[in-house]
C-alpha atoms as a PDB file:
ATOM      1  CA  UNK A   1      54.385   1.179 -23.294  1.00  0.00           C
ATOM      2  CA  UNK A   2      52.989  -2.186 -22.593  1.00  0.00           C
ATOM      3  CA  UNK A   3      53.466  -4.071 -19.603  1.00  0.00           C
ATOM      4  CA  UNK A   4      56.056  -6.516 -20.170  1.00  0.00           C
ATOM      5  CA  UNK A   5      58.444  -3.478 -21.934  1.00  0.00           C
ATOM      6  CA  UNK A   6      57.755  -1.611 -18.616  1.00  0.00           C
ATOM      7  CA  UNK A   7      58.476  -4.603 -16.658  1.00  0.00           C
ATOM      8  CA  UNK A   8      61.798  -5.186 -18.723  1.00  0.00           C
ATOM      9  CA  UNK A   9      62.567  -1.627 -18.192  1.00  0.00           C
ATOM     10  CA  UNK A  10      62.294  -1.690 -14.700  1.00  0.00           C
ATOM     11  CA  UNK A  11      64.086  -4.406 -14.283  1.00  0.00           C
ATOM     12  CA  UNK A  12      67.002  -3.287 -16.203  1.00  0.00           C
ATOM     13  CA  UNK A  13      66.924  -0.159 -14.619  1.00  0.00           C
ATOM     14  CA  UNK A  14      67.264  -1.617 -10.927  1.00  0.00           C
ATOM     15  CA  UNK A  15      69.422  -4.797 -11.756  1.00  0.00           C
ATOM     16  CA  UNK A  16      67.070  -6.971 -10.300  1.00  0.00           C
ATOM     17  CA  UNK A  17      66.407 -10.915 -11.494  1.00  0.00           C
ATOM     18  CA  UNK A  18      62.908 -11.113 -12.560  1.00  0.00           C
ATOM     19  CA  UNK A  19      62.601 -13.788  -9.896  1.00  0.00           C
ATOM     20  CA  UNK A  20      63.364 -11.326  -7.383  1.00  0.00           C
ATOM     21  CA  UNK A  21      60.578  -9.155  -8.146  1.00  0.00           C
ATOM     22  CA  UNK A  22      58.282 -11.595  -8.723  1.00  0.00           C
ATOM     23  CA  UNK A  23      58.749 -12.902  -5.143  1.00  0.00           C
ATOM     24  CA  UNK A  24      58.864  -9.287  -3.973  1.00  0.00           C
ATOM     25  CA  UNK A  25      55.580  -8.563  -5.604  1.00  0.00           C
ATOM     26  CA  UNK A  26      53.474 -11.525  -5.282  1.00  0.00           C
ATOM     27  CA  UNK A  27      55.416 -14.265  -3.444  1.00  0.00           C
ATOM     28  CA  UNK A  28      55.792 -15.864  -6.534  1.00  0.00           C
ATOM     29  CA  UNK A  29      59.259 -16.329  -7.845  1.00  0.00           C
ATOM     30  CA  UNK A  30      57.712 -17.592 -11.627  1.00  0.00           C
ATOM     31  CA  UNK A  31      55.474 -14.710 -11.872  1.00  0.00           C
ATOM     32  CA  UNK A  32      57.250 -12.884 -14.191  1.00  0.00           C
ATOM     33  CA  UNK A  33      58.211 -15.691 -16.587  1.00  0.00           C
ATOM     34  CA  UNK A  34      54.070 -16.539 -16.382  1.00  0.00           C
ATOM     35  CA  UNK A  35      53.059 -12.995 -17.180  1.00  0.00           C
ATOM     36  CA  UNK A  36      55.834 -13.182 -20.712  1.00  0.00           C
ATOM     37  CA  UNK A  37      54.082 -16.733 -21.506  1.00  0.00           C
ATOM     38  CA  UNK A  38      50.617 -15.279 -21.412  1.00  0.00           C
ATOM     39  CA  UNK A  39      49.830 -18.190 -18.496  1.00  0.00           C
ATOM     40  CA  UNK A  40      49.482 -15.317 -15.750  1.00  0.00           C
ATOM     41  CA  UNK A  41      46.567 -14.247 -13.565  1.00  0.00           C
ATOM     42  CA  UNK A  42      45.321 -10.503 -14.275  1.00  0.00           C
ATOM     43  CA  UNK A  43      46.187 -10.141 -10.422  1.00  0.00           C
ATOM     44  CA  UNK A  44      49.133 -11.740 -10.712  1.00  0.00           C
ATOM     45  CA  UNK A  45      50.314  -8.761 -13.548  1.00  0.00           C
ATOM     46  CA  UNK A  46      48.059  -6.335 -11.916  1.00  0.00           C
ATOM     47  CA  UNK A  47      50.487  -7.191  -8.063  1.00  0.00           C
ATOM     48  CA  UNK A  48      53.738  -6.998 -10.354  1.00  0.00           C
ATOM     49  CA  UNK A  49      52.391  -3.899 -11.848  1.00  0.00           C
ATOM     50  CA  UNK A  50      51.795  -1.947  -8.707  1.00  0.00           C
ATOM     51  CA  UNK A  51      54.918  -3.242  -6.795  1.00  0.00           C
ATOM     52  CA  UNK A  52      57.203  -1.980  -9.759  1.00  0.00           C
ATOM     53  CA  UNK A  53      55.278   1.297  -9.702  1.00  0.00           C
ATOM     54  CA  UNK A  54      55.441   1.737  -6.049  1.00  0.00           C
ATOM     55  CA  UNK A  55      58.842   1.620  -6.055  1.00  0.00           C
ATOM     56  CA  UNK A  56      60.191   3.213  -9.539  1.00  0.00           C
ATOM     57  CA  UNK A  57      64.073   2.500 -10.754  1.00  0.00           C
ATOM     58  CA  UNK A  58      65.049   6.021  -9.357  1.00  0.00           C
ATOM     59  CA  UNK A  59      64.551   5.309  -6.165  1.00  0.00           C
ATOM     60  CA  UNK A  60      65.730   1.901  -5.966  1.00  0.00           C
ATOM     61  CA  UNK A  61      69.653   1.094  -5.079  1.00  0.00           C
ATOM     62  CA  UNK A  62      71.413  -1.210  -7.052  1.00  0.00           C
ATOM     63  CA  UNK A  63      73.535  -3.797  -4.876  1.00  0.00           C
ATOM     64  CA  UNK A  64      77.129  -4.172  -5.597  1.00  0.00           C
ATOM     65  CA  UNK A  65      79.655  -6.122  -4.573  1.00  0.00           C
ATOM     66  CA  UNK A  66      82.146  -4.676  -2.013  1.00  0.00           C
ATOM     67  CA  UNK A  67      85.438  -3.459  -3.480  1.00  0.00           C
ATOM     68  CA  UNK A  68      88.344  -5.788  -2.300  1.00  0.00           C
ATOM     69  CA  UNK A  69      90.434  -5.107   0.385  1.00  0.00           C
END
């Protein structure tokens, strides 16, 4: 699997915006639009890369929204 179907993966997986992560991983809230454009560091993929594999979609808890009252 290559990196940006793992990273799509992932992301479905956990429900998160790939802005999210990218500020989660690197600070960097256009790091995952960068890395699909090609105009990414290799640390840039390399910090998304070990942030979504530190923390796989199993583990990770989807936020919802309250149920109404």
């Amino acid at each position: 699997m290559n990196e940006i179907n793992e990273i799509d993966a992932w992301l479905r997986a956990t429900g998160m915006t790939e802005s999210r992560l990218g500020l989660l991983a690197c600070a960097n809230a256009k790091a995952v639009a960068r890395i699909r454009s090609g105009d990414a560091r290799i640390k840039t993929l390399d910090a998304v890369m070990a942030y979504i594999r530190g923390n796989p979609a199993s583990r990770r808890v989807v936020k919802r929204k309250p149920p109404k009252a």
